[in-house]
N, C-alpha and C. Protein backbone atom coordinates (compact mmCIF):
# COMPACT_ATOMS: atom_id res chain seq x y z
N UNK A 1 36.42 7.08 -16.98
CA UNK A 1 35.11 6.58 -16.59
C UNK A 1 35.24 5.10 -16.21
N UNK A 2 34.64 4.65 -14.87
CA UNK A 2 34.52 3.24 -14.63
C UNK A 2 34.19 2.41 -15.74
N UNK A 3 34.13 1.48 -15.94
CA UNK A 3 33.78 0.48 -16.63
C UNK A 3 33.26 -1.03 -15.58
N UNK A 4 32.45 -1.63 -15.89
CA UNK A 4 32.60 -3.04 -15.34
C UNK A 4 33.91 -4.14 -15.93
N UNK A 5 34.59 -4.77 -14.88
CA UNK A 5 35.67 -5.72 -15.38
C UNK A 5 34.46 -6.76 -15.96
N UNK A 6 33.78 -7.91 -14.89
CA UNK A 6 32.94 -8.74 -15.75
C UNK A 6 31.31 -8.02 -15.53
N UNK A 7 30.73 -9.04 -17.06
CA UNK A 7 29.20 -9.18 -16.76
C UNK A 7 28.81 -9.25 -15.41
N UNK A 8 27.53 -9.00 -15.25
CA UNK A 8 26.91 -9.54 -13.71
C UNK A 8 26.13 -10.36 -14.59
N UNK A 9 26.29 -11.48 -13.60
CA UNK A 9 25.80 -12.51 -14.09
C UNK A 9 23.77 -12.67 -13.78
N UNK A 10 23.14 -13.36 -14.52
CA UNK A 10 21.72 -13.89 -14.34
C UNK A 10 21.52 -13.19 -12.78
N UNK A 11 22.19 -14.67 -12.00
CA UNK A 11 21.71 -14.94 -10.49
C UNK A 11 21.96 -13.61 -9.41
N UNK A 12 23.13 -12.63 -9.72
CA UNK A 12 23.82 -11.70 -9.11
C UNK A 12 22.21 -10.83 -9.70
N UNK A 13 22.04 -10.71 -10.54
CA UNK A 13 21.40 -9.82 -10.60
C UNK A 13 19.65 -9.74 -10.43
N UNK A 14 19.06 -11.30 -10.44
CA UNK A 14 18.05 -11.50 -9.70
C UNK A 14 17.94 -11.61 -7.99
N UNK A 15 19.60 -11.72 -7.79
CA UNK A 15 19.25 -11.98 -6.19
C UNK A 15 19.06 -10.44 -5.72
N UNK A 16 19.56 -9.22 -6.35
CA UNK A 16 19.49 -7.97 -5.90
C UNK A 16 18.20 -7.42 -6.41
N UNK A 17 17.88 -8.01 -7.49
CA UNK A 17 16.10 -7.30 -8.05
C UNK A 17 15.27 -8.23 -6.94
N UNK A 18 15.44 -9.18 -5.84
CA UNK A 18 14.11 -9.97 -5.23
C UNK A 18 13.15 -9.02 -4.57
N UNK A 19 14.07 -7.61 -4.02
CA UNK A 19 13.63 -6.62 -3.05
C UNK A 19 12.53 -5.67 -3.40
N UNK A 20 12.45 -5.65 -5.01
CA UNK A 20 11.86 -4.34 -5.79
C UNK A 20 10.25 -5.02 -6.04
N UNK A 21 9.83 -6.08 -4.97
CA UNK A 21 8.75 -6.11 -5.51
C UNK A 21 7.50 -5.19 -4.52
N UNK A 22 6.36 -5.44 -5.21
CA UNK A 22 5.32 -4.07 -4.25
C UNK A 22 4.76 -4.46 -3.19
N UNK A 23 4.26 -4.02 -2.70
CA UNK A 23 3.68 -4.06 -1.27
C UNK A 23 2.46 -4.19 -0.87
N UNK A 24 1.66 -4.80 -0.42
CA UNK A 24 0.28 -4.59 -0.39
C UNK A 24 -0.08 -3.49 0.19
N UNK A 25 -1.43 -2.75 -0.17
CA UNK A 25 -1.46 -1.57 0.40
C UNK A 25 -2.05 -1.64 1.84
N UNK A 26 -1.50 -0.65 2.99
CA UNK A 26 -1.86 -0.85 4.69
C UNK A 26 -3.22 -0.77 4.31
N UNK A 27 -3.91 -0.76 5.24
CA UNK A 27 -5.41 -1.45 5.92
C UNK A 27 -5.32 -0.93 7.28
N UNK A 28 -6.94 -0.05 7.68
CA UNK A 28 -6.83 -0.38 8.70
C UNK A 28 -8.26 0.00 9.66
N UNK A 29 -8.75 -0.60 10.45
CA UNK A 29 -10.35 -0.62 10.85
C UNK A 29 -10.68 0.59 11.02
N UNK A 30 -12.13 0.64 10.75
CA UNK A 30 -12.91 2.22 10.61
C UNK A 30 -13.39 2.04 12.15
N UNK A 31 -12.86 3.14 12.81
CA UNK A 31 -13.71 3.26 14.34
C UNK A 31 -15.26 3.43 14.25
N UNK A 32 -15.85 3.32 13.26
CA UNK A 32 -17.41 3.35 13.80
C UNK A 32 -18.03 2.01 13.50
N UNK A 33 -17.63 1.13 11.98
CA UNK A 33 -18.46 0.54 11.33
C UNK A 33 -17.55 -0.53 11.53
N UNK A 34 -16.34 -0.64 11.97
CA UNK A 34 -15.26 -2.00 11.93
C UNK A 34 -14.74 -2.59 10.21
N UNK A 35 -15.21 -1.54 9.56
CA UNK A 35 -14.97 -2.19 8.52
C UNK A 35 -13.45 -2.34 7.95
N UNK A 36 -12.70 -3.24 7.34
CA UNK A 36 -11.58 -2.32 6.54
C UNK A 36 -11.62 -1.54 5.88
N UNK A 37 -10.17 -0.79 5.89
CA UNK A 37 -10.74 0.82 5.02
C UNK A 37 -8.87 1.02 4.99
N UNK A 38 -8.89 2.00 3.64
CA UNK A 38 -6.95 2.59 3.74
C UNK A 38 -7.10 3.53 4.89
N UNK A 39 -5.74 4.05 5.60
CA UNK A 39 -5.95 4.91 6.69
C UNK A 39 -6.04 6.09 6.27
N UNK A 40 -5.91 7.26 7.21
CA UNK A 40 -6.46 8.34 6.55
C UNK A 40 -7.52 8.91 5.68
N UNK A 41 -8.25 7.58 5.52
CA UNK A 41 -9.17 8.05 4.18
C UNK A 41 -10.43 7.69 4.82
N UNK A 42 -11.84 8.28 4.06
CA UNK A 42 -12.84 8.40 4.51
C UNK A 42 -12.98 6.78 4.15
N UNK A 43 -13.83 6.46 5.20
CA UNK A 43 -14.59 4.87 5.52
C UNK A 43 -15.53 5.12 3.97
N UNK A 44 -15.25 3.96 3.26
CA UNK A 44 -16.05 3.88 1.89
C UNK A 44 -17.40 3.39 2.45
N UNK A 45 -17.49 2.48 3.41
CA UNK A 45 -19.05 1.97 3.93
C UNK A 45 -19.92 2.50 5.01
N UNK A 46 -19.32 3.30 5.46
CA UNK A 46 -20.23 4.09 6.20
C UNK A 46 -20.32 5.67 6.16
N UNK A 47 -18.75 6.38 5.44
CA UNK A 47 -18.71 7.47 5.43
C UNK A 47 -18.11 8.61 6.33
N UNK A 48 -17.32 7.75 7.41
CA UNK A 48 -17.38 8.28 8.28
C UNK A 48 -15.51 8.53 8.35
N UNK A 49 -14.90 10.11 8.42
CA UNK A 49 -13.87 10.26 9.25
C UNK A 49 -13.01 10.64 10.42
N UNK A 50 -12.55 10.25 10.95
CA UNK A 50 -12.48 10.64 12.61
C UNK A 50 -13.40 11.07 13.54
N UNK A 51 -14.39 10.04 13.44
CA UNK A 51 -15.25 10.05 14.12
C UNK A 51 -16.63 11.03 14.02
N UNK A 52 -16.52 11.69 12.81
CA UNK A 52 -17.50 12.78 11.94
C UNK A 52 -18.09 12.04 10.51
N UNK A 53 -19.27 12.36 10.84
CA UNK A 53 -20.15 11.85 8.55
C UNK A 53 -18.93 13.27 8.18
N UNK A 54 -18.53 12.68 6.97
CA UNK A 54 -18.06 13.09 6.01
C UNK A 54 -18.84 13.41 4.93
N UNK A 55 -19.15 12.01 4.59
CA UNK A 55 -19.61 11.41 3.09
C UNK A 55 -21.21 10.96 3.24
N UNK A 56 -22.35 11.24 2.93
CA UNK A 56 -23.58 10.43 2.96
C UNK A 56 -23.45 9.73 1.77
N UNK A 57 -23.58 8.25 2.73
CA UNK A 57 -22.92 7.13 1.75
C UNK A 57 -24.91 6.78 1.29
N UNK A 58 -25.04 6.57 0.07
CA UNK A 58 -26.41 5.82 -0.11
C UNK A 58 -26.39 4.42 -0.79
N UNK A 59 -27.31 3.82 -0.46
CA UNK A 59 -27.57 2.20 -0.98
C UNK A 59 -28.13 2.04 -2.11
């Protein structure tokens, strides 16, 4: 079975963890209301997906 010859050191091993951090989640405008919204997903402010009410959103 392998073994490591040395430790990895601190820096070796923060410079390879810099990559693992998260991502903000995409965004992207609702064709009816302009609002932001995640894609694929029903418009939270107006209700609306691909161009159809989905959702009757109330105030």
């Amino acid at each position: 079975m392998a073994v490591p010859k040395r430790r990895t050191s601190k820096s070796r091993k923060r410079q390879r963890r810099t990559h693992y951090k998260i991502d903000s989640p995409a965004s992207s405008l609702c064709s009816n209301c302009g609002q932001v919204k995640q894609p694929h997903r029903v418009c939270p402010h107006c209700g609306y997906y691909k161009n159809r009410v989905v959702v009757e959103v109330t105030e």
